[in-house]
Protein backbone atom coordinates (compact mmCIF):
# COMPACT_ATOMS: atom_id res chain seq x y z
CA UNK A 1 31.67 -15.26 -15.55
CA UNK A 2 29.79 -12.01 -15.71
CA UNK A 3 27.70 -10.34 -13.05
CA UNK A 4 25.88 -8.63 -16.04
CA UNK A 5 24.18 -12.02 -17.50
CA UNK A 6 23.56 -15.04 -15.46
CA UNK A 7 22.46 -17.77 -16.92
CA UNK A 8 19.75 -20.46 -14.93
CA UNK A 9 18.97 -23.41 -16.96
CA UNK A 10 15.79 -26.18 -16.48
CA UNK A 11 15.27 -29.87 -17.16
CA UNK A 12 12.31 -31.05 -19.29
CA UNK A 13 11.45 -34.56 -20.09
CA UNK A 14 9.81 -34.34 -23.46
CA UNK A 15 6.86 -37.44 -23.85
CA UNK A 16 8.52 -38.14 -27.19
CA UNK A 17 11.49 -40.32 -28.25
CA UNK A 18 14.91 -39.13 -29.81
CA UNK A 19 14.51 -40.45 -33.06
CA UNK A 20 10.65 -38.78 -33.12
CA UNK A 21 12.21 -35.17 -32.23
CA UNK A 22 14.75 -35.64 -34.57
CA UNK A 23 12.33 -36.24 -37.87
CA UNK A 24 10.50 -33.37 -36.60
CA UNK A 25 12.93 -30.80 -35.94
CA UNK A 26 11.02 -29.31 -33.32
CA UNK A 27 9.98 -29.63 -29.63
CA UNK A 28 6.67 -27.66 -29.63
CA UNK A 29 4.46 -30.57 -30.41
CA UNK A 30 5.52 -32.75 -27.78
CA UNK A 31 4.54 -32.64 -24.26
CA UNK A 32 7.35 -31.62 -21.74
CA UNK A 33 7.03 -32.82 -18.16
CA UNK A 34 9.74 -29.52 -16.24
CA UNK A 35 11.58 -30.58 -13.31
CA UNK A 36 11.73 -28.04 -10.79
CA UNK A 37 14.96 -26.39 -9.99
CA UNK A 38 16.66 -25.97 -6.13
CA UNK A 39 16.33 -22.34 -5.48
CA UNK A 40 17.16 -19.03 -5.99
CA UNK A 41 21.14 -18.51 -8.36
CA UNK A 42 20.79 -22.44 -8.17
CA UNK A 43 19.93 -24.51 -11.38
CA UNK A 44 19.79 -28.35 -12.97
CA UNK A 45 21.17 -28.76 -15.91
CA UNK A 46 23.06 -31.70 -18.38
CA UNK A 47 20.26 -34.43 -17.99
CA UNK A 48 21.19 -37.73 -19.13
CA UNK A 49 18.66 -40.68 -18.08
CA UNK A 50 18.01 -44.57 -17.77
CA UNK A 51 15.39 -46.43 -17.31
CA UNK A 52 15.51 -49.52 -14.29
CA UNK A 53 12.93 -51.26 -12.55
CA UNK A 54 10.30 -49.13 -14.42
CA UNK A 55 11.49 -45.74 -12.91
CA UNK A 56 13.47 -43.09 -14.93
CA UNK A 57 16.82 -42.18 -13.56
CA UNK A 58 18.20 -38.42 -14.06
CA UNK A 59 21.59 -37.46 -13.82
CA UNK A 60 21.87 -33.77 -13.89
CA UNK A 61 24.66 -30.91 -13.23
CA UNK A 62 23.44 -29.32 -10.02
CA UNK A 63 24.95 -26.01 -9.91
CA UNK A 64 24.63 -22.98 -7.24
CA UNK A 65 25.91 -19.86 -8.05
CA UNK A 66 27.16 -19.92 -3.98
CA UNK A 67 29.70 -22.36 -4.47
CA UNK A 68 30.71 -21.97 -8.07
CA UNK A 69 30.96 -25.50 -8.28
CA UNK A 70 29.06 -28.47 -9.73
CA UNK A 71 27.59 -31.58 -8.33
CA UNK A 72 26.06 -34.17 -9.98
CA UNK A 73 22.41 -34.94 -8.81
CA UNK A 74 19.84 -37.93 -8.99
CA UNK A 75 16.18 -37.81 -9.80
CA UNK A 76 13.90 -41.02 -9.75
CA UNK A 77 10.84 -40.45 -11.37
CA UNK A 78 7.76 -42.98 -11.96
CA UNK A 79 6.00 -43.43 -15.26
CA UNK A 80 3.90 -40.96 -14.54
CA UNK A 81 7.25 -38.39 -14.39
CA UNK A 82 6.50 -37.52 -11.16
CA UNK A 83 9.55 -37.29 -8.72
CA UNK A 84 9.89 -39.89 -6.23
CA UNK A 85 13.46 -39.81 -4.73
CA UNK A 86 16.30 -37.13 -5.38
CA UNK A 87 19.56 -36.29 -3.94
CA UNK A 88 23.40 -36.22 -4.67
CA UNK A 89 25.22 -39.15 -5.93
CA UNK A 90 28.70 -37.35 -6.97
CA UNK A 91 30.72 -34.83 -5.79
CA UNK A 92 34.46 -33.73 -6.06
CA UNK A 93 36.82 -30.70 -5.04
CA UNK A 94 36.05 -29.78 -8.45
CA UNK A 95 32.94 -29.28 -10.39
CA UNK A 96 31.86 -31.58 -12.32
CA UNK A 97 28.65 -31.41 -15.19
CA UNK A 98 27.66 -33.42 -18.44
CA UNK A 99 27.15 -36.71 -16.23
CA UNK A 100 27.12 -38.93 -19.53
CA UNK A 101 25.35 -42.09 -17.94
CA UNK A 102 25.61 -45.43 -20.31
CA UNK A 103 25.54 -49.36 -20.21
CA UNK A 104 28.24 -51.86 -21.17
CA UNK A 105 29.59 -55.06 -20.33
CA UNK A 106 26.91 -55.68 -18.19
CA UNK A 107 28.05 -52.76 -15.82
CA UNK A 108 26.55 -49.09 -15.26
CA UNK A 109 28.87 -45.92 -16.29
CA UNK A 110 29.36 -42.13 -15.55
CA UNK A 111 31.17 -40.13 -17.82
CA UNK A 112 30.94 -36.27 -16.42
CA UNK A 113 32.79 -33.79 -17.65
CA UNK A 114 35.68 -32.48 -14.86
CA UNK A 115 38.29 -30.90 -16.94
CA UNK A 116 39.46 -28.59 -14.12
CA UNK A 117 40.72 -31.79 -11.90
CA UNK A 118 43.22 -32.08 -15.00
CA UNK A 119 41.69 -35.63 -16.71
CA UNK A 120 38.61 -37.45 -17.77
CA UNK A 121 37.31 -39.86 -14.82
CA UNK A 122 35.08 -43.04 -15.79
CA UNK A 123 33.40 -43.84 -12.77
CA UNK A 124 31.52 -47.56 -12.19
CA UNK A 125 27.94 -47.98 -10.35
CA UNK A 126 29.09 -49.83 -7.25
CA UNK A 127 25.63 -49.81 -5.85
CA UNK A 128 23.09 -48.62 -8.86
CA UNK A 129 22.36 -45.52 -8.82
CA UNK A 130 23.81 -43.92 -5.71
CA UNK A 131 27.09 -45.00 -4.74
CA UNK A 132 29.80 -44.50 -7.68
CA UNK A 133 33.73 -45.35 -7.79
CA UNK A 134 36.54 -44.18 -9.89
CA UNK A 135 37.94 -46.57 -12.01
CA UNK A 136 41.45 -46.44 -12.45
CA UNK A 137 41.77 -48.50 -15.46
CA UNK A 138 40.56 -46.18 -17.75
CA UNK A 139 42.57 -43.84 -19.10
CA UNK A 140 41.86 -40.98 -21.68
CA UNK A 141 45.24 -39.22 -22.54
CA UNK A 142 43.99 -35.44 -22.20
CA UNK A 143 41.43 -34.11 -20.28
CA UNK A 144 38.18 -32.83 -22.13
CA UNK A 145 34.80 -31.11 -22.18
CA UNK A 146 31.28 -33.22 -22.68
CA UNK A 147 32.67 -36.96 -23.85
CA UNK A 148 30.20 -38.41 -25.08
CA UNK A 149 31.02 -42.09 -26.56
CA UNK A 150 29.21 -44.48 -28.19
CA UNK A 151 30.26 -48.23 -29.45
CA UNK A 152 29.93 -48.70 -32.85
CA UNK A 153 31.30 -51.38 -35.77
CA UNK A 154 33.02 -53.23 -33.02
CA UNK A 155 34.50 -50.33 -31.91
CA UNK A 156 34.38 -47.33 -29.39
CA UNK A 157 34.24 -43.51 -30.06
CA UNK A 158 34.66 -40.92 -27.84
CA UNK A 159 33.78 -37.77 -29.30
CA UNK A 160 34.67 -34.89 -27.38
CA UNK A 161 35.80 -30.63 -27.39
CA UNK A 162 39.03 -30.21 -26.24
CA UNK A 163 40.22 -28.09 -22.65
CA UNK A 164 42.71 -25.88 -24.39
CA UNK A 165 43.30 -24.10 -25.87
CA UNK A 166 40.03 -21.89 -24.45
CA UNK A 167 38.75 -20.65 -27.68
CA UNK A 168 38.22 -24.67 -28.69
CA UNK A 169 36.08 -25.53 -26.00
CA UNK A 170 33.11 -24.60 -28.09
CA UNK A 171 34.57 -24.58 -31.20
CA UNK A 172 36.11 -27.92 -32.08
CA UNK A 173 35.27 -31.08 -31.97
CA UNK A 174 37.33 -34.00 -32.09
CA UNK A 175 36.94 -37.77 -31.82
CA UNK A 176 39.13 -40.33 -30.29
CA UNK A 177 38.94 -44.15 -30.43
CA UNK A 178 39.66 -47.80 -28.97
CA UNK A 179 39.28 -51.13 -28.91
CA UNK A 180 37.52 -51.65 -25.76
CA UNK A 181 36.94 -48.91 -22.89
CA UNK A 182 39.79 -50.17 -21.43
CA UNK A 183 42.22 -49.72 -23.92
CA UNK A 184 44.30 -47.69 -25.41
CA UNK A 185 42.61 -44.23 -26.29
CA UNK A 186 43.60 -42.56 -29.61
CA UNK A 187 42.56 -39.25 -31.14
CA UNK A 188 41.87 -40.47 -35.22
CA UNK A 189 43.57 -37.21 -36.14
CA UNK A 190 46.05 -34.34 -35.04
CA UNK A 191 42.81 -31.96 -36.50
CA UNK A 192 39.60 -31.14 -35.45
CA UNK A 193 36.67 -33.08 -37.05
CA UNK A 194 35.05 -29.55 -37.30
CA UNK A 195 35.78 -25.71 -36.41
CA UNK A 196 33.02 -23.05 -35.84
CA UNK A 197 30.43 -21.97 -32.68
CA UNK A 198 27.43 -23.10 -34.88
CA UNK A 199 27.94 -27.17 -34.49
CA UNK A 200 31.09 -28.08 -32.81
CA UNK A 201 30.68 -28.93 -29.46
CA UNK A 202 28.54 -32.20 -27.93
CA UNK A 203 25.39 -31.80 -26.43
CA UNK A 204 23.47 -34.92 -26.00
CA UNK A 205 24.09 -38.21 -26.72
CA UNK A 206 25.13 -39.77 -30.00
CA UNK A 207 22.38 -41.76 -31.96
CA UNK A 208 22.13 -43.82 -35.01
CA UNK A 209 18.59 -42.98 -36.61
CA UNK A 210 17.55 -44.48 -39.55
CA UNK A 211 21.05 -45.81 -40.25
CA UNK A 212 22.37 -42.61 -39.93
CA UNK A 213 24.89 -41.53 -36.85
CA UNK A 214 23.06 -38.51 -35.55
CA UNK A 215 25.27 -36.07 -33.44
CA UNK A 216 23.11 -33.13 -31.01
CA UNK A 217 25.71 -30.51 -31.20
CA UNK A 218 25.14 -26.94 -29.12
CA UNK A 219 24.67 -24.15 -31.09
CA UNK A 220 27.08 -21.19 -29.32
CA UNK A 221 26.81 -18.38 -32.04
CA UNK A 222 24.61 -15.71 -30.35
CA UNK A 223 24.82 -17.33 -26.42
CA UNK A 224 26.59 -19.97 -25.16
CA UNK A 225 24.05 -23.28 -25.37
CA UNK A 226 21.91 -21.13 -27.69
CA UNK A 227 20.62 -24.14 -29.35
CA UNK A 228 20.80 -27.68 -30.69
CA UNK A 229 22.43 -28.83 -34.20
CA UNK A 230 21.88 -32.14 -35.47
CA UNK A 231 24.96 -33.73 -37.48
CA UNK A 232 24.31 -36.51 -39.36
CA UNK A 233 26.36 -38.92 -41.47
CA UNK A 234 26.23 -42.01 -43.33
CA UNK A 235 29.74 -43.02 -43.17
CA UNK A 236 30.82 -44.79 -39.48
CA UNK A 237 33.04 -42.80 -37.36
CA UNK A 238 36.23 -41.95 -38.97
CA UNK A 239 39.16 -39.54 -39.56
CA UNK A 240 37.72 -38.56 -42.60
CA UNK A 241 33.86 -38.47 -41.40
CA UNK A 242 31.50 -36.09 -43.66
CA UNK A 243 28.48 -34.49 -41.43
CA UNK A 244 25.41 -32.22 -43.07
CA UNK A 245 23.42 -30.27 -40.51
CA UNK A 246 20.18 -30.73 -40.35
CA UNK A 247 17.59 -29.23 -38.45
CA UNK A 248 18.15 -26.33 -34.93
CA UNK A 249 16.13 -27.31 -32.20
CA UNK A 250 14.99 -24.17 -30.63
CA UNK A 251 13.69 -23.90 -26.70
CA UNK A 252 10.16 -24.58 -27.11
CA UNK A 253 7.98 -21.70 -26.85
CA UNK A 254 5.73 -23.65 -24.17
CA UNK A 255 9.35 -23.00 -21.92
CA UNK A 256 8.80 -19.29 -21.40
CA UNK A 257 10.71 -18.12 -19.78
CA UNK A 258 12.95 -20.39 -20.27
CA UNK A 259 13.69 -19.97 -23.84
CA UNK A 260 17.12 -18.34 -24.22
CA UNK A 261 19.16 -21.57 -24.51
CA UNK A 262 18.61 -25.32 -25.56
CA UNK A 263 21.92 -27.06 -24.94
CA UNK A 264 21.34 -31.12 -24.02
CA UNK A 265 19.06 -33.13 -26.36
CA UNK A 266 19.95 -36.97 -24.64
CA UNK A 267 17.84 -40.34 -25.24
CA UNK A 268 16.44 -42.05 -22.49
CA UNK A 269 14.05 -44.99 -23.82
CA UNK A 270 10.69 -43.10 -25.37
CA UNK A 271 11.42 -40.23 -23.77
CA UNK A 272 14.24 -37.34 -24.02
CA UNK A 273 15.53 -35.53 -21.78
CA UNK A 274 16.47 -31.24 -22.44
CA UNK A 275 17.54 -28.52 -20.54
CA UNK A 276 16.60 -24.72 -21.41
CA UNK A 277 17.93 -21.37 -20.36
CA UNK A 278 16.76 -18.22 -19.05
CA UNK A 279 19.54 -15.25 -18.36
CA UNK A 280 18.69 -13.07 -15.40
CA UNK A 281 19.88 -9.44 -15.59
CA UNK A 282 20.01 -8.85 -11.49
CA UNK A 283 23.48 -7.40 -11.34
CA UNK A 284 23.28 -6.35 -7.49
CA UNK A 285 21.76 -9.46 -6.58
CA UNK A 286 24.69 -11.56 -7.88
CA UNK A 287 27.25 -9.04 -7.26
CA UNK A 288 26.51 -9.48 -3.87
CA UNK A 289 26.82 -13.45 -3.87
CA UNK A 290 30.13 -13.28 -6.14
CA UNK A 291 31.74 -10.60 -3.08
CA UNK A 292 30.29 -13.60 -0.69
CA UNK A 293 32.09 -16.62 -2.49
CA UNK A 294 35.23 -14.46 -2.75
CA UNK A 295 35.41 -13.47 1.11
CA UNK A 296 34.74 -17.34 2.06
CA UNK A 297 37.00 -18.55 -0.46
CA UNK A 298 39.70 -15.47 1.08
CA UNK A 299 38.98 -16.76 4.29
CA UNK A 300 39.27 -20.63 3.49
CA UNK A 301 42.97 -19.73 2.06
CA UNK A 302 43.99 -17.49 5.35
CA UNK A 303 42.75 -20.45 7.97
CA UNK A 304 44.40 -23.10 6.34
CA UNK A 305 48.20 -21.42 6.48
């Protein structure tokens, strides 16, 4: 992680639904209600939403450049998008992002991504939306950067980018299936749906628009979450799967200046939800809190012997 470029990311909930941004290709026509971030080397990021009991629930990466670690955060808005309740609903001795929030079998479901704890952790809503459990029936055989399933023809997918080697983390993509989300995981193939910075990693959650599966992939050529790629195919998930990319979704200009990065397009009802970069170029300023985080992190190590 340099000290040269730091990255700080924002959430935006665009007035528009996914399937509208999608058959325009573009985010400047829509109105974008911007949540506001903690504080200073601190950013929200990875928004995934639902709707219950009229109020918008946002899961988001909070991250602090202090720590080094990520949490995952709640935000309750009204219809009017205007915050009414925040806090923390998730943390673990490792960080944790990409809280991929979805519905099934009549239960509520987090999905975040936690690759450094060594495996992929489903956890249950015991008590919607604050209190959340691990559930130890599920089990994914690797661990893996931003799952993001959906159930489709009877069937779940998990598409996903996988923790090693490095290199793949942004340039693969694979896809792994099963019966229920209980049962027994399988990847469809021993290679990569697709190779290549331009489309291969998940960002958002998958879709089918028009009859068409519709896949928002990050964009990593020039910066990492540089922008959005939609994949879309008419064939159901499969080994053997055919996508054509259609449009990149750019950081709307109305972000400035947040407009370096556009890496989570997710649906929420008739609304999305985005986050959008800005890179800050204050080296002393975050040399200084990397030296920090290494002395308490030295110091951590020394008391505990």
């Amino acid at each position: 992680m340099s000290i040269f470029k730091t990255d700080i990311w924002r959430v935006g909930v665009v007035e528009a639904g996914f399937s509208d941004i999608c058959a325009t290709g573009s985010l400047d026509p829509f109105t974008i209600r911007w949540l506001p971030n903690p504080g200073r080397y601190r950013f929200l990021a990875d928004p995934f939403g639902i709707w219950r009991d009229d109020r918008l629930h946002v899961f988001v990466e909070h991250y602090d450049y202090r720590t080094r670690k990520g949490e995952i955060h709640l935000l309750i808005l009204n219809r009017a998008l205007e915050i009414i309740e925040q806090g923390k609903v998730l943390s673990e001795p490792w960080h944790l992002s990409y809280p991929f929030v979805f519905e099934a079998d009549g239960e509520t479901w987090m999905l975040p991504e936690a690759c450094r704890s060594g495996r992929l952790t489903l956890y249950r809503a015991r008590r919607f939306p604050w209190e959340w459990e691990a559930v130890p029936e599920f089990r994914f055989p690797h661990a893996v950067i931003d799952a993001s399933p959906i159930f489709a023809e009877g069937v779940w997918w998990m598409f996903y980018a996988p923790s090693s080697p490095y290199a793949d983390r942004m340039a693969a993509l694979r896809l792994a299936r099963a019966n229920t989300l209980f049962g027994t995981w399988e990847d469809v193939s021993t290679q990569p749906l697709r190779r290549g910075l331009e489309s291969s990693r998940m960002g958002g959650t998958p879709r089918i628009v028009d009859g068409r599966l519709t896949l928002p992939m990050q964009d990593c050529t020039e910066t990492y979450g540089g922008a959005i790629r939609l994949l879309t195919t008419e064939t159901s998930p499969n080994k053997s799967m055919r996508f054509q990319e259609s449009f990149r979704i750019t950081a709307p200009q109305g972000a400035f200046p947040f407009t370096a990065g556009l890496h989570t397009l997710s649906s929420a009802g008739d609304v999305t939800l985005i986050d959008t970069k800005r890179i800050l170029r204050n080296v002393p300023a975050r040399a200084g809190i990397d030296l920090r985080h290494h002395i308490e992190k030295w110091w951590k190590q020394r008391s505990a012997r």
